[in-house]
N, C-alpha and C. Protein backbone atom coordinates (compact mmCIF):
# COMPACT_ATOMS: atom_id res chain seq x y z
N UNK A 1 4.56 -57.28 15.77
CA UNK A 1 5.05 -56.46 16.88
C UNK A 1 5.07 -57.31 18.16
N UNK A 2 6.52 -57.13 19.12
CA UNK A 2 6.48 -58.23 20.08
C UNK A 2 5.95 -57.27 20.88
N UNK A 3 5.09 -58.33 21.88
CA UNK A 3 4.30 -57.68 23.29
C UNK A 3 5.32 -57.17 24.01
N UNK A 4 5.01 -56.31 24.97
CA UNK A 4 5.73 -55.86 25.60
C UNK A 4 6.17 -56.07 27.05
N UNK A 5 6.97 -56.42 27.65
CA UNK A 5 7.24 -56.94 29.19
C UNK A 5 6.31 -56.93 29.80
N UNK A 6 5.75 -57.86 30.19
CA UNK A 6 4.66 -57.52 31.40
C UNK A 6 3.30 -57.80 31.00
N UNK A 7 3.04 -57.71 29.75
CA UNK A 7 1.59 -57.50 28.99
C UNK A 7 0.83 -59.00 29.72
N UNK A 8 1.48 -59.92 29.64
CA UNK A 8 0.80 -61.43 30.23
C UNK A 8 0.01 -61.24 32.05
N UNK A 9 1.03 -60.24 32.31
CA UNK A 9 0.43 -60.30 33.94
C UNK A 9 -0.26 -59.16 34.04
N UNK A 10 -0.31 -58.39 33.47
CA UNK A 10 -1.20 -57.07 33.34
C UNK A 10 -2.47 -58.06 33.03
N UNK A 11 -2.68 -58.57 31.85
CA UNK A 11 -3.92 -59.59 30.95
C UNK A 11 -4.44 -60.48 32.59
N UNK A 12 -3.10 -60.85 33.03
CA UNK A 12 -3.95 -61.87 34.06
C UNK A 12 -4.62 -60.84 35.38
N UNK A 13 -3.94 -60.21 35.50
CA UNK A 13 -4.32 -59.17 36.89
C UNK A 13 -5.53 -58.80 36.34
N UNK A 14 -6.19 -58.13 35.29
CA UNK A 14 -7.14 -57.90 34.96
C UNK A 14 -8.39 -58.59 34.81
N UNK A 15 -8.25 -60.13 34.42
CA UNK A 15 -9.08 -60.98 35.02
C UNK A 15 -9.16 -61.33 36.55
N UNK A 16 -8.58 -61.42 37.33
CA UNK A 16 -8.15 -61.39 38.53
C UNK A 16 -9.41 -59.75 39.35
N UNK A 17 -9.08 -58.91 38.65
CA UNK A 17 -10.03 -57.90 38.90
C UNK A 17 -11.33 -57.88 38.80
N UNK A 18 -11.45 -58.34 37.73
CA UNK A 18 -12.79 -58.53 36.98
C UNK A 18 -13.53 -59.65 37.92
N UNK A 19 -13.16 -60.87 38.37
CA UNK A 19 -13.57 -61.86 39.39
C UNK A 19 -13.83 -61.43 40.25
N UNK A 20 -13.21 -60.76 40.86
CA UNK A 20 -13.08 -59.91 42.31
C UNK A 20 -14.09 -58.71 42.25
N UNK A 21 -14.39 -58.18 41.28
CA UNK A 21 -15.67 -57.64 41.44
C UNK A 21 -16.90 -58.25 40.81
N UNK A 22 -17.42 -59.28 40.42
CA UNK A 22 -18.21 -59.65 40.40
C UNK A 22 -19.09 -60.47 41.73
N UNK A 23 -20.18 -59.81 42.17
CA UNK A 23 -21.06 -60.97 43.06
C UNK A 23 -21.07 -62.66 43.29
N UNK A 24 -20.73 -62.96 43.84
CA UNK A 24 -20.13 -64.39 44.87
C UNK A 24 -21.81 -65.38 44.95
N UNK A 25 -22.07 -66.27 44.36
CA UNK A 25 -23.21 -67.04 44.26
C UNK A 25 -23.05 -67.76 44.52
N UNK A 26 -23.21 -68.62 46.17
CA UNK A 26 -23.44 -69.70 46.49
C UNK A 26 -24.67 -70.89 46.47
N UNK A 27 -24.47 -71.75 46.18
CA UNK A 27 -25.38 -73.05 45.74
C UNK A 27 -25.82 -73.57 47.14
N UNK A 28 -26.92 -73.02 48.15
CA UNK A 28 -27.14 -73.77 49.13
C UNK A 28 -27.43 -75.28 49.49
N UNK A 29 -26.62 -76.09 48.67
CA UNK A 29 -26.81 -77.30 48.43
C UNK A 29 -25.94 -78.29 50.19
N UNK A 30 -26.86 -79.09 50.42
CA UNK A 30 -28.06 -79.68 49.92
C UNK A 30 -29.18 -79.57 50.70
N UNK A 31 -29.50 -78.11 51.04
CA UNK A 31 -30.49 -77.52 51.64
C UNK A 31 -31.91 -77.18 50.20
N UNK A 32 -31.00 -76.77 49.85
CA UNK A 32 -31.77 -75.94 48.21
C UNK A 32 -31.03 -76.89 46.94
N UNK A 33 -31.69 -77.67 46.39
CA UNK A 33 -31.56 -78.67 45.92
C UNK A 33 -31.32 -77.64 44.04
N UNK A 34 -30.38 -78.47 43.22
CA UNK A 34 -30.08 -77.16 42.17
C UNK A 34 -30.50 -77.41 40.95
N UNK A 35 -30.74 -76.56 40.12
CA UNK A 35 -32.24 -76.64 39.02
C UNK A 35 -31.13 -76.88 37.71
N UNK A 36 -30.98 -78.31 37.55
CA UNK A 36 -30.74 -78.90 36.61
C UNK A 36 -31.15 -78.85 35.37
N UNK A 37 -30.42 -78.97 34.51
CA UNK A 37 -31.34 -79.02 33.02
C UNK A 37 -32.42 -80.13 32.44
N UNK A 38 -33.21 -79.90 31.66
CA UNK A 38 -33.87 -81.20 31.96
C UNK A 38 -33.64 -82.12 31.08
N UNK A 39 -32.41 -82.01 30.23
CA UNK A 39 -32.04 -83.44 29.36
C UNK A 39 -30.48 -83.64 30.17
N UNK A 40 -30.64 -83.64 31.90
CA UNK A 40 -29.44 -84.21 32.78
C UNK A 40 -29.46 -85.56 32.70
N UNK A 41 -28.26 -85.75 32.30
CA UNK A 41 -28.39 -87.63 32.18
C UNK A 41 -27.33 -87.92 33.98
N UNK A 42 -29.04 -87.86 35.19
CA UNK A 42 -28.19 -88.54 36.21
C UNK A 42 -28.14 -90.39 36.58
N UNK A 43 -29.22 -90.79 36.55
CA UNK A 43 -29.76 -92.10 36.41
C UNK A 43 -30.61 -92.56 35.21
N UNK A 44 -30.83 -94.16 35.27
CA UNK A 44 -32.22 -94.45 34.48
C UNK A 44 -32.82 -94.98 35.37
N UNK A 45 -34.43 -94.68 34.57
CA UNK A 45 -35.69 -94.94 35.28
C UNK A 45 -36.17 -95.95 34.59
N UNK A 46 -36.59 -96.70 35.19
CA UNK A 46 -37.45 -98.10 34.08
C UNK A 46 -38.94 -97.81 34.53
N UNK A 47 -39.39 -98.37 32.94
CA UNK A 47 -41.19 -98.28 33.05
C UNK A 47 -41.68 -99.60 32.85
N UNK A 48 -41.33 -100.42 34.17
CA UNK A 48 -41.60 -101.67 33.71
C UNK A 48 -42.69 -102.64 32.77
N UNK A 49 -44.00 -101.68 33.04
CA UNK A 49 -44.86 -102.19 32.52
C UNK A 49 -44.55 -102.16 30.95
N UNK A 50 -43.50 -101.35 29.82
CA UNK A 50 -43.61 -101.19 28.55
C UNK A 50 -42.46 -102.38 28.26
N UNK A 51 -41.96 -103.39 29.25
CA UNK A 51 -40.54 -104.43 29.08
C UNK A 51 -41.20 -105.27 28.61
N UNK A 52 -40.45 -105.67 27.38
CA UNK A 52 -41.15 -107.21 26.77
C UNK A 52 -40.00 -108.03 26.71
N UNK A 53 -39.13 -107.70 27.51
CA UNK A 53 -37.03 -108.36 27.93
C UNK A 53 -36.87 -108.89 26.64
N UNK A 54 -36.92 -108.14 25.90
CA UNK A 54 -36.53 -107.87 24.63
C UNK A 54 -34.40 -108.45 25.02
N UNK A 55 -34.42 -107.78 25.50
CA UNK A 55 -32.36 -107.98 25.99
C UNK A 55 -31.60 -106.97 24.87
N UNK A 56 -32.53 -106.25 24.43
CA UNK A 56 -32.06 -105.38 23.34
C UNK A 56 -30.99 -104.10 23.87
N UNK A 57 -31.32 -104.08 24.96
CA UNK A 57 -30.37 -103.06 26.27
C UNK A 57 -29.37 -103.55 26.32
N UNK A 58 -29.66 -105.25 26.99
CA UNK A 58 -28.28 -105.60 27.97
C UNK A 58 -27.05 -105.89 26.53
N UNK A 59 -27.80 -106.01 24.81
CA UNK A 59 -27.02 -106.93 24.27
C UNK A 59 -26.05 -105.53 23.70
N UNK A 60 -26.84 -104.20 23.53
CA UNK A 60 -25.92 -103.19 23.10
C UNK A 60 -25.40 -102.15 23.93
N UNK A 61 -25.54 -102.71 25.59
CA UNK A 61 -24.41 -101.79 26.41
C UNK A 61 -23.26 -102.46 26.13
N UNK A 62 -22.00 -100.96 25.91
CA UNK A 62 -20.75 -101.70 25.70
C UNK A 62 -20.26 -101.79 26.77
N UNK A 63 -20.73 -101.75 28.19
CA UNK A 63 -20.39 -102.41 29.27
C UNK A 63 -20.79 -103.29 29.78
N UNK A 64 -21.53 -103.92 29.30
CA UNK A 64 -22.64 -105.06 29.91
C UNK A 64 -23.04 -104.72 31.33
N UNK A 65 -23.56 -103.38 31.50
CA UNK A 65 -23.55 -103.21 33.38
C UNK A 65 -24.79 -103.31 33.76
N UNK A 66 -26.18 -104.07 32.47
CA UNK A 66 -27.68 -104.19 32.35
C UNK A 66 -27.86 -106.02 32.76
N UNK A 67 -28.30 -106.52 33.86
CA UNK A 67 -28.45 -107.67 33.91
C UNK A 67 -29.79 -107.75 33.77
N UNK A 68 -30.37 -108.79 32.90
CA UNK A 68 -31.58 -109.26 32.82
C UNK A 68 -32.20 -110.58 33.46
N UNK A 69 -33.18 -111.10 33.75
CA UNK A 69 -33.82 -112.17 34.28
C UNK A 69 -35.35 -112.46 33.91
N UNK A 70 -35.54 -113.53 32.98
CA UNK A 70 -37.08 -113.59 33.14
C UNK A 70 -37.70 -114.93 32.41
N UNK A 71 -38.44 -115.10 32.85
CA UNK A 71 -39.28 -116.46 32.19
C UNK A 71 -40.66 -116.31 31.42
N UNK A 72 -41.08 -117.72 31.06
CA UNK A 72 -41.93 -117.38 30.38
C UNK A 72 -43.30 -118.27 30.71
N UNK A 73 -44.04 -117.29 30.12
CA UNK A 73 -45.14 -118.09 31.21
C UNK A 73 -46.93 -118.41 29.56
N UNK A 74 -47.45 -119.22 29.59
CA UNK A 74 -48.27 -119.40 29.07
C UNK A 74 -49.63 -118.93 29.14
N UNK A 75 -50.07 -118.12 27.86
CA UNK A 75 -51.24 -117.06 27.95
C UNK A 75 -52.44 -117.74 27.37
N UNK A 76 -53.46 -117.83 27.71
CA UNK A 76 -54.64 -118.87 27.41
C UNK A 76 -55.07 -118.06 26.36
N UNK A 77 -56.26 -118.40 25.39
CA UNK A 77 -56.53 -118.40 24.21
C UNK A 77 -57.55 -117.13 24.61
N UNK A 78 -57.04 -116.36 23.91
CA UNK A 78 -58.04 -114.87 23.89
C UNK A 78 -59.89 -115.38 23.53
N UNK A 79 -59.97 -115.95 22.65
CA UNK A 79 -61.21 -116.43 22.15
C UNK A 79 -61.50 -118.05 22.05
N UNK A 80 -62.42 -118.51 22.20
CA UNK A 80 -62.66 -119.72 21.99
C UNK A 80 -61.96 -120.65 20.87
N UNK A 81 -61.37 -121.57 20.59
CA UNK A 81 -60.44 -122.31 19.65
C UNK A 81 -59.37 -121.90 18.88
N UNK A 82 -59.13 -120.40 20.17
CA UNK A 82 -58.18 -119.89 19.86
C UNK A 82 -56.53 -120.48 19.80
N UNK A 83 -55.26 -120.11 19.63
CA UNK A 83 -54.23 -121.36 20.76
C UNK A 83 -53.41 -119.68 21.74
N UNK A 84 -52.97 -120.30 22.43
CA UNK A 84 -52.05 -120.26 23.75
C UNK A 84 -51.02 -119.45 23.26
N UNK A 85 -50.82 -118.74 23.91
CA UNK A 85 -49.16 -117.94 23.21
C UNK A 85 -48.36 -117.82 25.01
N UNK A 86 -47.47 -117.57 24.30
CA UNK A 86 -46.50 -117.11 25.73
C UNK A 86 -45.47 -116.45 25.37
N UNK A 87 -45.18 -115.90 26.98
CA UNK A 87 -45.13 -114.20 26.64
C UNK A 87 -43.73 -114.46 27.52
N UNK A 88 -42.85 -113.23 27.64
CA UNK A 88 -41.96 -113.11 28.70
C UNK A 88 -42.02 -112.44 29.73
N UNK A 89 -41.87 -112.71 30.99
CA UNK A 89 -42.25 -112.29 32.26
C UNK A 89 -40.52 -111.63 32.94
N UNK A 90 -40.51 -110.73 33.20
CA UNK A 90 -39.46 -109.96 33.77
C UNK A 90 -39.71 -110.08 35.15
N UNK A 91 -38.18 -111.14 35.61
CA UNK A 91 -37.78 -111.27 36.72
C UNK A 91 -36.93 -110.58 37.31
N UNK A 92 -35.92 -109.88 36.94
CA UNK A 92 -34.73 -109.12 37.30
C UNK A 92 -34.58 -107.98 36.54
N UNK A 93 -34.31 -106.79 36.58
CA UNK A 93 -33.80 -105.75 35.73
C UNK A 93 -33.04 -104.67 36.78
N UNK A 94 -31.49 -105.17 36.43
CA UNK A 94 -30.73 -104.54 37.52
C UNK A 94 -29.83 -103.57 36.26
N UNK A 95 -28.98 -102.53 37.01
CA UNK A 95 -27.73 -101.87 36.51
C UNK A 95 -27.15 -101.70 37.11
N UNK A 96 -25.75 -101.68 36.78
CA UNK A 96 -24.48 -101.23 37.82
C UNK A 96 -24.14 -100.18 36.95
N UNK A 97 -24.40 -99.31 38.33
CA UNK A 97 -24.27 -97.86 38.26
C UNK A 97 -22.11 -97.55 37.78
N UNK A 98 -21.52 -98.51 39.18
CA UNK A 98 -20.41 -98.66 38.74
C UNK A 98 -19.64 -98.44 37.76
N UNK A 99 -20.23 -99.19 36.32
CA UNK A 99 -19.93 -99.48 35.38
C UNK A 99 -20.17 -98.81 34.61
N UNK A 100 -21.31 -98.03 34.26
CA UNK A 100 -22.33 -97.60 33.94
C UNK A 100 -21.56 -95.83 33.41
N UNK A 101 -21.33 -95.75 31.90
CA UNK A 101 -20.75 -94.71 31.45
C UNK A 101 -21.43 -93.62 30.85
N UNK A 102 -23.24 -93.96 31.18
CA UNK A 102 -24.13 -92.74 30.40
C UNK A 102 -24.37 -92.86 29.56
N UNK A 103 -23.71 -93.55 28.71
CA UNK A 103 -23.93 -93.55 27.16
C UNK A 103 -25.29 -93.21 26.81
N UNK A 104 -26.04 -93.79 27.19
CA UNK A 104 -27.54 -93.61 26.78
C UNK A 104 -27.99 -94.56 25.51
N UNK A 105 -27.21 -95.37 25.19
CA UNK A 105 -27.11 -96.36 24.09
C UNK A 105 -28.11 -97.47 24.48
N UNK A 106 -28.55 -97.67 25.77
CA UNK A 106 -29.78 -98.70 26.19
C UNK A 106 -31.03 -97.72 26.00
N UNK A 107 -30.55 -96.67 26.12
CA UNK A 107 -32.60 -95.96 26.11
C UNK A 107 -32.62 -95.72 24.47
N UNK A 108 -31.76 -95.09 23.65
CA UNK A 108 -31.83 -94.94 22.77
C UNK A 108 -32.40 -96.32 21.69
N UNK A 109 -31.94 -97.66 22.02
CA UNK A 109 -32.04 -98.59 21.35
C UNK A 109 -33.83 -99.63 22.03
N UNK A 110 -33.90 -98.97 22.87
CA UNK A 110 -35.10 -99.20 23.32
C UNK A 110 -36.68 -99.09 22.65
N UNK A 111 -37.01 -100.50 21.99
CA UNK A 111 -38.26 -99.76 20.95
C UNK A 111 -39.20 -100.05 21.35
N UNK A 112 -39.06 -100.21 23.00
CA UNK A 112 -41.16 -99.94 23.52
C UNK A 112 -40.74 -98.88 25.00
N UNK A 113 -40.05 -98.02 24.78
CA UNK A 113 -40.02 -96.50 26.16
C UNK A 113 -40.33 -97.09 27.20
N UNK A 114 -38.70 -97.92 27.61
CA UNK A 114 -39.43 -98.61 29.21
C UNK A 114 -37.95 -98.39 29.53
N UNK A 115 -36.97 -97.64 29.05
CA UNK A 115 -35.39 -96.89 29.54
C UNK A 115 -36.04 -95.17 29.00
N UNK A 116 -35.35 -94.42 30.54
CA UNK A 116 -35.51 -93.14 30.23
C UNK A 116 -34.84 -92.52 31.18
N UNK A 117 -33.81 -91.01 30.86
CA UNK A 117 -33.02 -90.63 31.35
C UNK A 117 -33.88 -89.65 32.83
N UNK A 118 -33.31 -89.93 33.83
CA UNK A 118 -33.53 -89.27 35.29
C UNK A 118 -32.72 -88.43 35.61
N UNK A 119 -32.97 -86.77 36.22
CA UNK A 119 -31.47 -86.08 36.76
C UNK A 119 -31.53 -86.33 38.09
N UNK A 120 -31.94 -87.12 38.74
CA UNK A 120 -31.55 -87.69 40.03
C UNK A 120 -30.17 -88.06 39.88
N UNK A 121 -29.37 -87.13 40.80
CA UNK A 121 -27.98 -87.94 41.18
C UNK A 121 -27.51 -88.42 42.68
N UNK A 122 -28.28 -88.17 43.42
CA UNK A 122 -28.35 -88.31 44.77
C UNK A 122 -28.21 -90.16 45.23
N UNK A 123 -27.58 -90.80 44.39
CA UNK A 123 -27.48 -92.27 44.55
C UNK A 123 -26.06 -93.18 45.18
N UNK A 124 -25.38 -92.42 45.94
CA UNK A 124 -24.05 -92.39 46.24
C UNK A 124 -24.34 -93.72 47.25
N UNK A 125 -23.05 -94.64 47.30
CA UNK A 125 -23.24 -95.96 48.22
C UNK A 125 -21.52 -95.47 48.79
N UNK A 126 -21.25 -95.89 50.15
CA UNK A 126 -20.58 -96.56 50.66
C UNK A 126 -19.18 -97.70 50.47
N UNK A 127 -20.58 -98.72 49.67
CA UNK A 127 -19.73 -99.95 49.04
C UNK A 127 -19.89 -100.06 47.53
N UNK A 128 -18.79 -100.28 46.62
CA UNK A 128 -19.30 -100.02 45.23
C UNK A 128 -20.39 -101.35 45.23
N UNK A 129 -20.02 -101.56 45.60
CA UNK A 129 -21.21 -103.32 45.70
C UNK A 129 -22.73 -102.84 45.48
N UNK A 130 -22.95 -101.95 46.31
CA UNK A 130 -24.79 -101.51 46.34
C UNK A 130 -24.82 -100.67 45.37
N UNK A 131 -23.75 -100.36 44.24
CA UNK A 131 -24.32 -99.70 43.34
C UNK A 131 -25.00 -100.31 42.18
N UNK A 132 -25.16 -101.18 42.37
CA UNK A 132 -25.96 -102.25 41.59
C UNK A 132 -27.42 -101.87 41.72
N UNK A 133 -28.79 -101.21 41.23
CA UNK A 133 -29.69 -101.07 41.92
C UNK A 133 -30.66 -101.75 41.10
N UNK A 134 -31.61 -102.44 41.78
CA UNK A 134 -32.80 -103.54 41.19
C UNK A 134 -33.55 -102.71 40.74
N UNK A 135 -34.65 -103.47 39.73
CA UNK A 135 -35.57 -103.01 38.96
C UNK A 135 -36.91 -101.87 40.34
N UNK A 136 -36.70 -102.38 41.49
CA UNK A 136 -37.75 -101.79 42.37
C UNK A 136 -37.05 -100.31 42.56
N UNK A 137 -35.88 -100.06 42.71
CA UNK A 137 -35.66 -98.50 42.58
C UNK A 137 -35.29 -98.00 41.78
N UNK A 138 -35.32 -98.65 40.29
CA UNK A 138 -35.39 -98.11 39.31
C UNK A 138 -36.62 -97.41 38.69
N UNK A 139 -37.32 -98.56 39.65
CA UNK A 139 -38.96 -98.28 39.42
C UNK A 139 -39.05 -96.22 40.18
N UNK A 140 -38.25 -96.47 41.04
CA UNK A 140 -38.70 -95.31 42.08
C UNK A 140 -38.47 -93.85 41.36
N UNK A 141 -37.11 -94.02 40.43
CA UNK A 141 -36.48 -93.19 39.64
C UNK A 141 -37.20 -92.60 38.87
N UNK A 142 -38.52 -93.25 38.19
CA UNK A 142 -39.04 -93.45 36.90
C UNK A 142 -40.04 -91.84 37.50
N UNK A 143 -40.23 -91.84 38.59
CA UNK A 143 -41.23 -90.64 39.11
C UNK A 143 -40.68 -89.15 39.28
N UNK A 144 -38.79 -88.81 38.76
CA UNK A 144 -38.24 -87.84 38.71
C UNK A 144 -38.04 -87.76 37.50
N UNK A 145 -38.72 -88.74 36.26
CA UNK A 145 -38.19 -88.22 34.68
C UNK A 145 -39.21 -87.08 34.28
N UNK A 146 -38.47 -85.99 33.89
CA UNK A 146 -39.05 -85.25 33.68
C UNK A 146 -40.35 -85.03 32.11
N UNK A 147 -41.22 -84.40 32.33
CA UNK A 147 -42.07 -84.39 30.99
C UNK A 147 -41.58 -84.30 29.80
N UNK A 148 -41.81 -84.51 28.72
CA UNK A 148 -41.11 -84.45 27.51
C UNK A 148 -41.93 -83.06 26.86
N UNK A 149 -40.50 -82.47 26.05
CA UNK A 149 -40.87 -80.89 25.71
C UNK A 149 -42.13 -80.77 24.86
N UNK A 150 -42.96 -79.88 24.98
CA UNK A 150 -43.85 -79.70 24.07
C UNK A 150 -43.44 -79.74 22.22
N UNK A 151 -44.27 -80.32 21.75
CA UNK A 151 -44.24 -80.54 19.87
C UNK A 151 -44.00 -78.83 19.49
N UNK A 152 -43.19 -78.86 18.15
CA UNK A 152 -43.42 -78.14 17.94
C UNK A 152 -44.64 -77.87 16.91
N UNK A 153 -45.35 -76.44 17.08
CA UNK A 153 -46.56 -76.31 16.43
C UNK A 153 -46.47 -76.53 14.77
N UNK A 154 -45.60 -76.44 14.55
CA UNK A 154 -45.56 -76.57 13.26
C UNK A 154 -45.16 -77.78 12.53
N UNK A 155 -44.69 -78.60 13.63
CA UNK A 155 -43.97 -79.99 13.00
C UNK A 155 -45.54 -81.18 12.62
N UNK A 156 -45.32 -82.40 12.30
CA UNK A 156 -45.95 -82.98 11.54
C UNK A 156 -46.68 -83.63 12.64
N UNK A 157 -47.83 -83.56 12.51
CA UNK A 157 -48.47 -85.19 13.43
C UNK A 157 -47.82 -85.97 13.33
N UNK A 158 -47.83 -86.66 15.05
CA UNK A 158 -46.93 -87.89 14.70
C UNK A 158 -48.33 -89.21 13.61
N UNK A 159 -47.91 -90.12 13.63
CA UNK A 159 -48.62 -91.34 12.82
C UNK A 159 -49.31 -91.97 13.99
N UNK A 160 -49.57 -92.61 15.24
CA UNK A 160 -50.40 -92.86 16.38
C UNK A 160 -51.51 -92.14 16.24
N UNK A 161 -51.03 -90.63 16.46
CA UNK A 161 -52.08 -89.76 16.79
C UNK A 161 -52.79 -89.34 16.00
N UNK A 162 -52.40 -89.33 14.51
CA UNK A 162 -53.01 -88.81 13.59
C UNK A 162 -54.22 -90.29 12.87
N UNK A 163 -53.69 -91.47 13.17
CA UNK A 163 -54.50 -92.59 13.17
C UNK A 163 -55.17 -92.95 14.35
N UNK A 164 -55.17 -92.50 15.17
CA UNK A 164 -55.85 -92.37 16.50
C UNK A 164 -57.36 -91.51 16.33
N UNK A 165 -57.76 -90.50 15.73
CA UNK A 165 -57.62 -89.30 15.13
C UNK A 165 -59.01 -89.43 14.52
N UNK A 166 -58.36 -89.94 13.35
CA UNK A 166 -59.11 -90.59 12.58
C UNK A 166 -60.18 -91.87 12.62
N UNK A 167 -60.20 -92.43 13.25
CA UNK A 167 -60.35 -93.54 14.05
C UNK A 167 -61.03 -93.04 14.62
N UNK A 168 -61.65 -91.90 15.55
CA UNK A 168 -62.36 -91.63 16.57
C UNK A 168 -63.57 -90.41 15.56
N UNK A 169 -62.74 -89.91 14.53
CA UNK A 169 -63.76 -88.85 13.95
C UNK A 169 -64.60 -90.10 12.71
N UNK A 170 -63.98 -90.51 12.56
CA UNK A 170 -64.93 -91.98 11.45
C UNK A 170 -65.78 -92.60 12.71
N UNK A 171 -65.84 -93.11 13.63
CA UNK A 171 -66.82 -93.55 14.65
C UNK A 171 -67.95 -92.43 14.89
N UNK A 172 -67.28 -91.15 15.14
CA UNK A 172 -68.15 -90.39 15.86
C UNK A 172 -69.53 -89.80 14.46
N UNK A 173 -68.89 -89.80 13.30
CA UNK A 173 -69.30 -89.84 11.87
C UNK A 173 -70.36 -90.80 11.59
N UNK A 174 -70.26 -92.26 12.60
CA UNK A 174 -71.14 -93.03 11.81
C UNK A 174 -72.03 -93.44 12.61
N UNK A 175 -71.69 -92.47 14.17
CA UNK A 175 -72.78 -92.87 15.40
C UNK A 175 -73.84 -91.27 15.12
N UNK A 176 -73.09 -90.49 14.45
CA UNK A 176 -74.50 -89.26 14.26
C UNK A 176 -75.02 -89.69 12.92
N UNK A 177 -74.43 -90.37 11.72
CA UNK A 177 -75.45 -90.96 10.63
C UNK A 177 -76.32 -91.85 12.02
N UNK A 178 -76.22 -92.82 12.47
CA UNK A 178 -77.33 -93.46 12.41
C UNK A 178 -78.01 -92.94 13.58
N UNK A 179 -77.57 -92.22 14.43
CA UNK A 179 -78.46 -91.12 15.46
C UNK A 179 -79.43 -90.51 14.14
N UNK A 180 -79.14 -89.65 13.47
CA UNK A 180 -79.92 -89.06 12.12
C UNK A 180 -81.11 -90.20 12.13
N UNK A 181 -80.69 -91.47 10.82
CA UNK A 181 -81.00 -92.46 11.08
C UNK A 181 -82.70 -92.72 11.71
N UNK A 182 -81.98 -92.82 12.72
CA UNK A 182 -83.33 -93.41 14.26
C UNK A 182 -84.21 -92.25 13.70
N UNK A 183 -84.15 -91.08 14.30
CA UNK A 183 -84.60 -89.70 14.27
C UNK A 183 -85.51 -89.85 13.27
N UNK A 184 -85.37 -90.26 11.72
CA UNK A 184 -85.93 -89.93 10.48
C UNK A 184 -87.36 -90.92 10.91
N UNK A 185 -86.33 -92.35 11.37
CA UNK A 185 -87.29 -92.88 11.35
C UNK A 185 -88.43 -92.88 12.06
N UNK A 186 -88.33 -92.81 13.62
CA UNK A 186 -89.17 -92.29 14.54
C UNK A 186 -90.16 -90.71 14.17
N UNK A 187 -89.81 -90.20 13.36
CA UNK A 187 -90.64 -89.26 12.66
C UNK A 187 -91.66 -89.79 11.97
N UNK A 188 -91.42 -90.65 11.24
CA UNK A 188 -91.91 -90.87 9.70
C UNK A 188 -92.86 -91.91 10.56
N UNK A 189 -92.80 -92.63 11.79
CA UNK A 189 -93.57 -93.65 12.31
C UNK A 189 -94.52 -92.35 12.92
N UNK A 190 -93.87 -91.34 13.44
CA UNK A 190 -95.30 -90.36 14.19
C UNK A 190 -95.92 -89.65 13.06
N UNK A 191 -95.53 -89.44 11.97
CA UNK A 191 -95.97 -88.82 11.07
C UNK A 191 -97.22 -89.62 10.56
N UNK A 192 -97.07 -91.05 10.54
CA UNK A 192 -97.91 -91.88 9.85
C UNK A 192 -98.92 -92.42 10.72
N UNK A 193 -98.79 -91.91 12.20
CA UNK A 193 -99.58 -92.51 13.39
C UNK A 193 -100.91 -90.87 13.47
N UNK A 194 -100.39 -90.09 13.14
CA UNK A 194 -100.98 -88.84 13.19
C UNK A 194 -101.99 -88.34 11.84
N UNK A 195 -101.48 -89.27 10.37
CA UNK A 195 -102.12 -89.30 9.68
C UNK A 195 -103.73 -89.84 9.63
N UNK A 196 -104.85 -88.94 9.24
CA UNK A 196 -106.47 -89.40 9.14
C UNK A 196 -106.57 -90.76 8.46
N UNK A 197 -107.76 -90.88 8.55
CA UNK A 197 -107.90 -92.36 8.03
C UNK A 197 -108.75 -91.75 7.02
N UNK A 198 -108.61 -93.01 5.89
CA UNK A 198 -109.61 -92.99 4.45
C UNK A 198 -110.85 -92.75 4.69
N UNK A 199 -111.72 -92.73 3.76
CA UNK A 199 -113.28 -92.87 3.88
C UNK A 199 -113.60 -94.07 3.92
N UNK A 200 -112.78 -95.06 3.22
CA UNK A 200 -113.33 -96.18 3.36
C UNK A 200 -112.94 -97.20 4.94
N UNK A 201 -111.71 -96.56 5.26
CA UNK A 201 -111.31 -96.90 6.78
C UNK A 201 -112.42 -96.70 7.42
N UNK A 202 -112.80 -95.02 7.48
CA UNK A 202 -113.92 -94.46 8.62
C UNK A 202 -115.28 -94.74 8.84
N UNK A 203 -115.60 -95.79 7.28
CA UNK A 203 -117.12 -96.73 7.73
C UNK A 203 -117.48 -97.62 8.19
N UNK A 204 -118.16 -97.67 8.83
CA UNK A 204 -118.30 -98.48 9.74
C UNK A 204 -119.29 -99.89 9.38
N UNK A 205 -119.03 -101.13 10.23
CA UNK A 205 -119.45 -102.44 9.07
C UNK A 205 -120.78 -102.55 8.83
């Protein structure tokens, strides 16, 4: 059955209505700042201390917009006749925002949690030039990532925690055996200090 003349602008007038009576909600922005979701991918935050410049970021952005910098520096022998290792020291850790398409393909490929998504978007420059931002306000970013969602109750221990866990109930296991231990023994020494003496102890020479 063909529609009938008009049916399209009747359909639209009626949305048109429907808008027009609904309540008008303005975003007092940027007075009242607006409650984002919390997996907003606005920036990344670096945790510098977990960087071992791995380059595992800069080598699988498909924009290359991750510059790295760092040297290496020589670590003295943990123990006596031990040897020397050396480590990598992070000099630079920049991104261009510019360039920079979200992907999330640097945090994702990240295997010590030192890339993590920020909904800070408030990073607007002037010159595309300063959108380049160094590891020090990336650092700054790192203090708007939000908490990570609670486990669910039913899902599995992770393996850390559950060997973490363990590890602390086997210690605590073998510091009340030998607490016990002491106890028995320090008994068994008052027990035997409290015990009479023989007849033949108690004569005298």
């Amino acid at each position: 059955m063909a529609p009938f003349p008009g049916s399209g602008l009747a359909k639209g007038l009626a949305v048109t209505l429907r808008t027009m009576t609904k309540k008008t909600v303005t975003e007092q922005y940027p007075e009242v700042q607006p409650d984002l979701p919390p997996r907003t991918r606005g920036v990344i935050g670096l945790f510098e201390e977990n960087c071992t410049v791995c380059m595992l970021c800069a080598r699988e952005c498909p924009d290359w917009c991750i510059y790295i910098d760092s040297h290496k520096e020589t670590v003295p022998a943990a123990a006596p006749g031990g040897r020397e290792r050396s480590r990598n020291v992070l000099d630079r850790f920049a991104i261009d925002f510019s360039l920079c398409m979200y992907c999330g393909i640097c945090i994702e490929v990240c295997p010590f949690d030192a890339l993590f998504w920020s909904p800070e978007f408030e990073y607007a420059e002037t010159d595309i030039h300063e959108l380049t931002h160094e590891r020090d306000k990336l650092r700054e970013w790192m203090w708007t990532v939000p908490a990570p969602p609670a486990l669910d109750p039913a899902a599995e221990e992770p393996k850390e925690i559950a060997a973490a866990r363990k590890t602390a109930e086997k210690l605590a296991a073998q510091a009340a055996e030998a607490a016990q231990t002491a106890e028995a023994a320090q008994a068994a020494r008052a027990a035997s200090s409290d015990e009479p003496e023989s007849p033949e102890q108690e004569g005298t020479p």
